[in-house]
Protein backbone atom coordinates (compact mmCIF):
# COMPACT_ATOMS: atom_id res chain seq x y z
CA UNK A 1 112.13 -6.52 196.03
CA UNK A 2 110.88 -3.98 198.73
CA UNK A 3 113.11 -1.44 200.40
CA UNK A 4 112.37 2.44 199.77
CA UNK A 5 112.56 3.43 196.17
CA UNK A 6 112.75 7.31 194.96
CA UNK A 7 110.42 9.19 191.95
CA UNK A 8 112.48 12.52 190.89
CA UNK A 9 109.62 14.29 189.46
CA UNK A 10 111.49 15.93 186.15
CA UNK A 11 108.69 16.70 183.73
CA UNK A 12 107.93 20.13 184.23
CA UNK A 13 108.83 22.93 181.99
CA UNK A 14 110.11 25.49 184.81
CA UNK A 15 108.88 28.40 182.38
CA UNK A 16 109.48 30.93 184.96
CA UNK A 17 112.80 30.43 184.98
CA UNK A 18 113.14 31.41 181.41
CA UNK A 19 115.52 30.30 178.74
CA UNK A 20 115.35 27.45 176.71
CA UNK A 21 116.15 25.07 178.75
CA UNK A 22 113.88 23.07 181.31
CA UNK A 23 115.27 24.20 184.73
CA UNK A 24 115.84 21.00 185.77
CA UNK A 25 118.53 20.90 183.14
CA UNK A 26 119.96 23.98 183.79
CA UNK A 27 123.24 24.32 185.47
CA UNK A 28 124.89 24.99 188.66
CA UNK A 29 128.47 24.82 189.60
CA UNK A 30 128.79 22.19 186.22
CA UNK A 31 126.08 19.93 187.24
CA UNK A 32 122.45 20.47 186.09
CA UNK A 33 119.99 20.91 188.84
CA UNK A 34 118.49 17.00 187.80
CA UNK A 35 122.32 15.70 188.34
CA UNK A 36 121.93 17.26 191.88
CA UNK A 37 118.82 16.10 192.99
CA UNK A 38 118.56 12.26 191.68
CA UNK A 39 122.37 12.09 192.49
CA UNK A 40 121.47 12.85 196.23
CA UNK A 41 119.03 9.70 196.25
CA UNK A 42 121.20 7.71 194.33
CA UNK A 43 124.19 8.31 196.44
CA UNK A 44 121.62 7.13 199.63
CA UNK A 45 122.30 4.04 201.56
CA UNK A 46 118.73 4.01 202.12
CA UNK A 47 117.44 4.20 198.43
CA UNK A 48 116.82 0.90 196.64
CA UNK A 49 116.68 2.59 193.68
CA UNK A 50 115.76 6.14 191.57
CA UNK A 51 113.13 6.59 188.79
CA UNK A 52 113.14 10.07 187.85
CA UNK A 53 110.37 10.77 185.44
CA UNK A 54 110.51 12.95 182.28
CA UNK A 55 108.88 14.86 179.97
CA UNK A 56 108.27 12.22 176.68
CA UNK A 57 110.68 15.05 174.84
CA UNK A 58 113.19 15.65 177.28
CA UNK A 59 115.01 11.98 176.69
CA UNK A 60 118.54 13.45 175.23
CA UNK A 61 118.34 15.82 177.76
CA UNK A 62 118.27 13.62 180.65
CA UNK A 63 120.60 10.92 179.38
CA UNK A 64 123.35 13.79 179.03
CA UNK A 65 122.52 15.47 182.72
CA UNK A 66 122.63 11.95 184.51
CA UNK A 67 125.27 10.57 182.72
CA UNK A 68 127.43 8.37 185.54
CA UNK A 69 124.73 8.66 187.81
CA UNK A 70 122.65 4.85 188.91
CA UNK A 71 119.72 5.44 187.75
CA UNK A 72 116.68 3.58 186.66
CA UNK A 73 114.95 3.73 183.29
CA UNK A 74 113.35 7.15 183.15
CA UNK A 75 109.30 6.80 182.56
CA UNK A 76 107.38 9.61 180.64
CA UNK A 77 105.63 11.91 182.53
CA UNK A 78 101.47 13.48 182.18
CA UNK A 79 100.45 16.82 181.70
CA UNK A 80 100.12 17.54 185.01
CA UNK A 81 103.06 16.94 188.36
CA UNK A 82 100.07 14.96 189.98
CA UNK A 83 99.61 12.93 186.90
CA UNK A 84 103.29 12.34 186.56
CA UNK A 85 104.00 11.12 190.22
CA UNK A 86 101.04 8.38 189.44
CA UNK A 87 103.04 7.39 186.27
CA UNK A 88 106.15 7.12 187.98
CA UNK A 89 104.32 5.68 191.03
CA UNK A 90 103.12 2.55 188.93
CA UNK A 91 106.15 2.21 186.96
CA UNK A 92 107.33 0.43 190.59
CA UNK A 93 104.68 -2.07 190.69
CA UNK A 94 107.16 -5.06 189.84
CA UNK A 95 109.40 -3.81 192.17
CA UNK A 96 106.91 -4.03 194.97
CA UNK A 97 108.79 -0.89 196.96
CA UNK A 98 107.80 -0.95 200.93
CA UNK A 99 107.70 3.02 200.48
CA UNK A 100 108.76 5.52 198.34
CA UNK A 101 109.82 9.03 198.29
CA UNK A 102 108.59 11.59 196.01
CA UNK A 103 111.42 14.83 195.65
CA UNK A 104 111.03 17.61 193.08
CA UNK A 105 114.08 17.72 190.61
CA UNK A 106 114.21 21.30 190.94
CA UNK A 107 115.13 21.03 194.74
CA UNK A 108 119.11 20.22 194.41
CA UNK A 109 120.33 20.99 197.94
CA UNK A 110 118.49 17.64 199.52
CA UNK A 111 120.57 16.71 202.51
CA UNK A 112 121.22 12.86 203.36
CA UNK A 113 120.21 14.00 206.90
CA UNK A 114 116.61 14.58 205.73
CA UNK A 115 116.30 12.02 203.48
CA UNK A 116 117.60 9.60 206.68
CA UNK A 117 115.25 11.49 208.80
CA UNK A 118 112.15 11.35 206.21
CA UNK A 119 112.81 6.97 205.99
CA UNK A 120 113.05 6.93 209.40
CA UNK A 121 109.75 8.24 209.96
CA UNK A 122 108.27 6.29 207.70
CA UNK A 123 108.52 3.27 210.33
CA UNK A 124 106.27 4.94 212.53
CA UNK A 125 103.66 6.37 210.13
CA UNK A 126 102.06 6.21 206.63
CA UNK A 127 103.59 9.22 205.13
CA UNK A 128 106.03 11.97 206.47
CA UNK A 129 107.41 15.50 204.35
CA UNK A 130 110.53 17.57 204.97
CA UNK A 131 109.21 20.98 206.23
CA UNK A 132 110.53 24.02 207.55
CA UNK A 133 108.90 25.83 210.35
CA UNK A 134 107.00 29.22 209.34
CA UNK A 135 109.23 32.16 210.98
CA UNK A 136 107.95 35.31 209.42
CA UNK A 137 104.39 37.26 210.69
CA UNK A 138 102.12 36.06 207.75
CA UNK A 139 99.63 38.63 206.78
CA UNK A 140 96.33 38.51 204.66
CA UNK A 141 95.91 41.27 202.20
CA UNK A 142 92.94 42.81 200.51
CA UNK A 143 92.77 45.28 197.71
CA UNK A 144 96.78 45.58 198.08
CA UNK A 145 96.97 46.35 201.45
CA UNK A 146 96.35 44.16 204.69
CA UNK A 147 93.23 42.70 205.80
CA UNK A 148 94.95 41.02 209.08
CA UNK A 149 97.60 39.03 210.44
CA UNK A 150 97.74 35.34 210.33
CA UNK A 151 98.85 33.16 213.66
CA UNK A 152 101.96 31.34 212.28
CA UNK A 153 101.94 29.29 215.47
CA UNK A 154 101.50 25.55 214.11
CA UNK A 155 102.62 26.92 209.91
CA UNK A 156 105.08 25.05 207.89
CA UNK A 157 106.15 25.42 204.67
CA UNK A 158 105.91 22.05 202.48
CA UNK A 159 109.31 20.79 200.65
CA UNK A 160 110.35 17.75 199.20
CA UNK A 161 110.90 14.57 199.73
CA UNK A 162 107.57 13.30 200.94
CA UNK A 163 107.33 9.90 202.00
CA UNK A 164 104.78 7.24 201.90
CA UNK A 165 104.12 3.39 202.59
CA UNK A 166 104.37 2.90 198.76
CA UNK A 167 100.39 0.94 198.44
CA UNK A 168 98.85 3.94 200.45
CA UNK A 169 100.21 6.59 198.21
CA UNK A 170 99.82 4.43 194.90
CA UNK A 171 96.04 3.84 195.80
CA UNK A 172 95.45 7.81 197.34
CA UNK A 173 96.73 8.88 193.50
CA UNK A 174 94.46 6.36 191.65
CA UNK A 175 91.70 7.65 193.59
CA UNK A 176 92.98 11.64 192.88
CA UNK A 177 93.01 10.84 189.56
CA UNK A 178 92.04 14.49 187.74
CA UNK A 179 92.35 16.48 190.50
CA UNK A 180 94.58 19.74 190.98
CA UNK A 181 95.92 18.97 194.48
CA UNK A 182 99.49 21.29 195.30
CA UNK A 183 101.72 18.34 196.58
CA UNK A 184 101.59 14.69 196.78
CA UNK A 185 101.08 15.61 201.13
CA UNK A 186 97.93 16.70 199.74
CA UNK A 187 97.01 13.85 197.60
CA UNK A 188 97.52 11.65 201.16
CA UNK A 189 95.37 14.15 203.25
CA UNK A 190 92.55 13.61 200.77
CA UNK A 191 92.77 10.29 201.49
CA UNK A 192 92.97 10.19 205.08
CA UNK A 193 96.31 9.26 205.61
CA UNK A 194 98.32 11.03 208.70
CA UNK A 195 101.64 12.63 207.45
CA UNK A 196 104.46 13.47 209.61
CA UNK A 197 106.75 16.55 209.64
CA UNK A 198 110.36 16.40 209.37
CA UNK A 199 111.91 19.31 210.16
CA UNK A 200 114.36 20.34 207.01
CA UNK A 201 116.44 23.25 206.14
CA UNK A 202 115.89 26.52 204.15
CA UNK A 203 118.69 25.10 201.61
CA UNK A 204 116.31 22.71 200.35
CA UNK A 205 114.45 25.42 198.28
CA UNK A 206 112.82 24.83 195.02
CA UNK A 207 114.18 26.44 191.94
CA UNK A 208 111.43 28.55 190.35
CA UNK A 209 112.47 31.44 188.89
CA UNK A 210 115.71 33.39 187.81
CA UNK A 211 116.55 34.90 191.02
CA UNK A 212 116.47 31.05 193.03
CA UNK A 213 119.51 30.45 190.03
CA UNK A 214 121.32 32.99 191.51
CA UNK A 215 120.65 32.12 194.99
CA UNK A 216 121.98 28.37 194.20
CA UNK A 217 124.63 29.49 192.67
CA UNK A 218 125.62 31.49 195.03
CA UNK A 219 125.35 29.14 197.82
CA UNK A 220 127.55 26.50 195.86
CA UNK A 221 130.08 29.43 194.36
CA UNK A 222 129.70 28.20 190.95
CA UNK A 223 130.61 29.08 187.89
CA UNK A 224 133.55 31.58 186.65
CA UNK A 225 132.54 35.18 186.51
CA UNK A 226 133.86 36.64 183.01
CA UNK A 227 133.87 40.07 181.59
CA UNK A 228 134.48 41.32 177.91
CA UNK A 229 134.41 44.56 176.02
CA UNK A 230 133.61 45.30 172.64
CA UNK A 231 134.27 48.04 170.81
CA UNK A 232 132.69 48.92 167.18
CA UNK A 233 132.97 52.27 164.47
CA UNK A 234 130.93 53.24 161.39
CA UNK A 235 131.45 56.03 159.07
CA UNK A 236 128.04 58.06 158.18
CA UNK A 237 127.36 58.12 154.38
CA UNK A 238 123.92 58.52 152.44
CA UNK A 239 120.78 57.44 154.15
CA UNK A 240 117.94 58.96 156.72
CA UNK A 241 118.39 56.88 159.59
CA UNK A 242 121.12 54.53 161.58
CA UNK A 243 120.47 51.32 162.73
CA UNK A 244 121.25 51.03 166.66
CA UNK A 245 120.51 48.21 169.20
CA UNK A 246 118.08 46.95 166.02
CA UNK A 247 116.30 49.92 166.19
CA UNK A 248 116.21 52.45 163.36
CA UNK A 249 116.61 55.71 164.72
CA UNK A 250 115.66 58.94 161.76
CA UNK A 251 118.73 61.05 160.73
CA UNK A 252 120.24 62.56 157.73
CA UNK A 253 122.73 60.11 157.24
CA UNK A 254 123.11 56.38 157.15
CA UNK A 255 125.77 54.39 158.29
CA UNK A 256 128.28 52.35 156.31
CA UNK A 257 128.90 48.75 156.90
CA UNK A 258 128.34 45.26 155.52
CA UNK A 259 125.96 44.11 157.46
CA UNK A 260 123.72 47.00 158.54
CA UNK A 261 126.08 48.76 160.13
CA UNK A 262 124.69 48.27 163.76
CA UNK A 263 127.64 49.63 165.91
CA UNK A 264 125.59 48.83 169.12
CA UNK A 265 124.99 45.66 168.73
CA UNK A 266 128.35 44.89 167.11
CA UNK A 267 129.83 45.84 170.11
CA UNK A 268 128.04 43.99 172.08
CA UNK A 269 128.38 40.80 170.55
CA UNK A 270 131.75 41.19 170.40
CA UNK A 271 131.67 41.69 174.48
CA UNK A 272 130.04 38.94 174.66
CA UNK A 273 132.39 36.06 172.50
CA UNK A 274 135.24 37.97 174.31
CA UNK A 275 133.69 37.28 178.06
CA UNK A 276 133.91 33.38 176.32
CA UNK A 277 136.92 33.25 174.83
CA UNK A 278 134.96 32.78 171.42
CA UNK A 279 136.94 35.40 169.28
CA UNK A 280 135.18 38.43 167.88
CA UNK A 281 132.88 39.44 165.18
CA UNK A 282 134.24 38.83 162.10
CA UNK A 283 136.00 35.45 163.04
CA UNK A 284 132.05 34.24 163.22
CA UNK A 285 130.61 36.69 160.74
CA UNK A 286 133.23 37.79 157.58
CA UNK A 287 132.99 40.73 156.61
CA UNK A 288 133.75 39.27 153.02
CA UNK A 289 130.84 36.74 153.22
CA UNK A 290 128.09 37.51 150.72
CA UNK A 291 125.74 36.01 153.04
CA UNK A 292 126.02 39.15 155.39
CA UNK A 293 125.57 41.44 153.23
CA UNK A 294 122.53 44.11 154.59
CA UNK A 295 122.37 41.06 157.50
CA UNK A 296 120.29 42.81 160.49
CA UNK A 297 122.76 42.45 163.52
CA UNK A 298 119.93 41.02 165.70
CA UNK A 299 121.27 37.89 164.08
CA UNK A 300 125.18 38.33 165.42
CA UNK A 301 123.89 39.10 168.63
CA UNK A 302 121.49 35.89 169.32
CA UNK A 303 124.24 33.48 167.96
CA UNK A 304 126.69 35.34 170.73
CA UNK A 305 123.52 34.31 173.31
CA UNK A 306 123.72 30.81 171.99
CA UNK A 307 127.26 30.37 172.44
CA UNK A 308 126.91 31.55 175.65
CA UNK A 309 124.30 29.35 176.55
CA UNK A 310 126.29 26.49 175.19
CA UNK A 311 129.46 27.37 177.76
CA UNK A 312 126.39 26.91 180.46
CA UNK A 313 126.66 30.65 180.72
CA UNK A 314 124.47 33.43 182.12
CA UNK A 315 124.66 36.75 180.98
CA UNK A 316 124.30 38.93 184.32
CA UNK A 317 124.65 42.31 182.61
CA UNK A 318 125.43 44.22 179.42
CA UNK A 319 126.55 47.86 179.14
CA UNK A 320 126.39 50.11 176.09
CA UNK A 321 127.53 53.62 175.10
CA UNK A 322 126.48 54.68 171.78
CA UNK A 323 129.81 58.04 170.95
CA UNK A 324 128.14 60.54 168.63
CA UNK A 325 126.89 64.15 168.74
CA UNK A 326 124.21 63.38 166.10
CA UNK A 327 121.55 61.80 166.29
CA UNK A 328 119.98 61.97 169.60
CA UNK A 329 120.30 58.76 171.40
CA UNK A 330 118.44 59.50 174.41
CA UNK A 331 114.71 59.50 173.33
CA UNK A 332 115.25 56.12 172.01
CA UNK A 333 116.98 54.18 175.04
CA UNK A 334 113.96 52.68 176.31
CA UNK A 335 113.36 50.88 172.57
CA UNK A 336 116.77 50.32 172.21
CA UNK A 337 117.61 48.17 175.96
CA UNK A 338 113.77 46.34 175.11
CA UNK A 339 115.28 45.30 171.91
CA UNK A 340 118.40 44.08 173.02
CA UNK A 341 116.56 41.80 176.32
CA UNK A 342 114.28 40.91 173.87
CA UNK A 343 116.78 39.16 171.36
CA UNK A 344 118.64 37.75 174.12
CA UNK A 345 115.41 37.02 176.08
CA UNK A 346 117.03 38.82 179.08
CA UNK A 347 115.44 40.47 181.71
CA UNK A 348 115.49 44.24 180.69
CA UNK A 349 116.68 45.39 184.04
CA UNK A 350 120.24 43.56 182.79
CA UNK A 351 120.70 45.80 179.57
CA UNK A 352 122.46 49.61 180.13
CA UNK A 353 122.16 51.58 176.87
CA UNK A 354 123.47 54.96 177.14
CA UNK A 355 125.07 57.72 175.09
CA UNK A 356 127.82 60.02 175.28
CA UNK A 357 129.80 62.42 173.04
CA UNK A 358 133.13 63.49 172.85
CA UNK A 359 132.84 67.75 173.09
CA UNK A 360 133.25 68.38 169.56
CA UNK A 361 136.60 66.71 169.72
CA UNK A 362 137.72 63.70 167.28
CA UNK A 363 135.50 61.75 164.58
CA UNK A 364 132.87 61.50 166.14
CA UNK A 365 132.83 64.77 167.40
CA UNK A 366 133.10 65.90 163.61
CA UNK A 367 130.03 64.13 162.84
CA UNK A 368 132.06 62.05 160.65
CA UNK A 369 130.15 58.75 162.70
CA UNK A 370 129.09 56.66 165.52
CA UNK A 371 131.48 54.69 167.78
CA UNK A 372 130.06 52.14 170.58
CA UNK A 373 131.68 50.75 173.07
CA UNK A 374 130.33 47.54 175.65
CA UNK A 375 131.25 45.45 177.92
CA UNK A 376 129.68 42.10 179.29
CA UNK A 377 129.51 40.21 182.27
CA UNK A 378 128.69 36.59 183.13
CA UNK A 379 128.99 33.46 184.82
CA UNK A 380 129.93 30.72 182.82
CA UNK A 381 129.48 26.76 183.84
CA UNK A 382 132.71 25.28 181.50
């Protein structure tokens, strides 16, 4: 067949990116970052065709992100990128490619200009990478402070696609076999093969942790940006101690509710299915249901998360204020914001708890019980 084929490496797990989801699956602007990055090669007038390759567990997943797209049958992927480039690399045997390009699927801002550029070079040598230029003063540290300064004169900084004559690269890998090399540039380097630069662009970053989410999203303005508030009440009654942001904080009383009476993280789940339109509390949790009954509210508050996660939402920040002159919040914020990140598997620096009270004045001021009120905000995909 020849022509220049395409491997989307998509078998990682991205677990610095957190969540459940494989990064590559995650979204941006309504399209997961694997829908970005094969659709850029499929879209080519260059590529003969895309394999993207998968981990062996990941198959629903990727037939639901490249839905529409021209694709060919995904392969399984190894236990290691290295090992999963040689699968997909063999999986073109038949096809007999004259080169191929190798792209990371968590690198969704590919231009057509470099992946032009990157073919084109291939006429002249055995491999070529996009790369970007090094423009900040490296320097070497030691014991946390710096040891010297490193000449960035001649530095670039590897990206994706890299580009090969298709039998050099297939052979460099089956000799590589086992090896922990960084990048398939490296794989050709070990084998003596010259690669090329291509100069690139500082859009074509790789997705690797929470903040790079934020930076593509921002660059592509997507998603809507919703807010809801929540707002929950409990009467005290018999007990010795209250049940706040799942944390059971000692006091004379107890607090009276179906569940366990959590008016912290009531109110926050019901912040949350109001940012998404999803109703409140009791629509999703009865107060009538026997089911509930003495339910810890860590349970209301991770189904919110997963309907959130469902809308292809992000939760960007929650804010809490316990109302009560008794008992003392404030010794027991730190537990109470770890708790809450912890069921949500947030980043703690995106959970406000704090605590207020209202001079004497009102229920709560007459120690009669707690209020809480919240409000959430995040960008939701659909």
């Amino acid at each position: 067949m020849g022509g220049c084929f395409a491997i989307v490496v998509a078998a990682g797990r991205g677990s610095r990116v957190g969540g459940d989801l494989p990064k590559q699956y995650r979204e941006i602007g309504g399209r997961t970052l694997l829908a970005r990055s094969a659709g850029a090669f499929a879209d080519h007038p260059g590529i003969a065709g895309v394999r993207v390759v998968i981990h062996p567990g990941d198959r629903a997943l990727y037939d639901a992100a490249t839905d529409g797209i021209d694709l060919l049958p995904p392969v399984p992927g190894g236990t290691s990128r290295q090992e999963s480039v040689y699968f997909g690399l063999r999986s073109l045997e038949q096809a007999a490619p004259d080169s191929v390009l190798i792209h990371d699927a968590a690198r969704p801002f590919i231009a057509a200009e470099t992946i032009t550029a990157v073919i084109g070079a291939l006429d002249a040598a055995t491999g070529a990478i996009a790369a970007v230029p090094v423009v900040d003063t490296l320097k070497q540290a030691q014991a946390g402070a710096i040891a010297g300064t490193v000449e960035r004169e001649g530095l670039w900084r590897a990206q994706t696609p890299q580009g090969f004559r298709y039998g050099a690269i297939l052979a460099a890998h089956a000799a590589a076999a086992g090896e922990s090399l960084t990048d398939d540039a490296a794989v050709a380097e070990r084998a003596g093969i010259a690669v090329a630069l291509v100069e690139s662009a500082e859009e074509n970053f790789k997705v690797t942790t929470e903040d790079d989410l934020d930076r593509a999203r921002r660059l592509i303005g997507g998603g809507d940006i919703r807010t809801g508030m929540g707002f929950d009440v409990h009467r005290f009654g018999p007990g010795d101690q209250v049940w706040l942001c799942g944390i059971a904080v000692p006091h004379d009383h107890g607090l009276i509710g179906h569940s366990d009476a959590d008016a912290g993280l009531h109110a926050l789940t019901d912040a949350m299915l109001g940012a998404i339109a999803e109703g409140d509390i009791g629509r999703h949790f009865p107060p009538g249901d026997p089911q509930w009954k003495d339910a810890p509210s860590a349970l209301f508050l991770a189904r919110a998360g997963e309907l959130v996660r469902a809308r292809q939402g992000e939760i960007l920040s929650l804010d809490l204020t316990l109302i009560c002159e008794a008992p003392r919040i404030g010794p027991h914020v730190a537990a109470m914001t770890a708790r809450v990140a912890e069921i949500l598997d947030l980043d703690p620096g995106r959970v406000s708890v704090k605590a207020t009270t209202t001079e004497r004045l009102g229920f709560t001021g007459r120690g009669e019980g707690i209020a809480a009120q919240a409000v959430a905000t995040m960008r939701v995909g659909r």
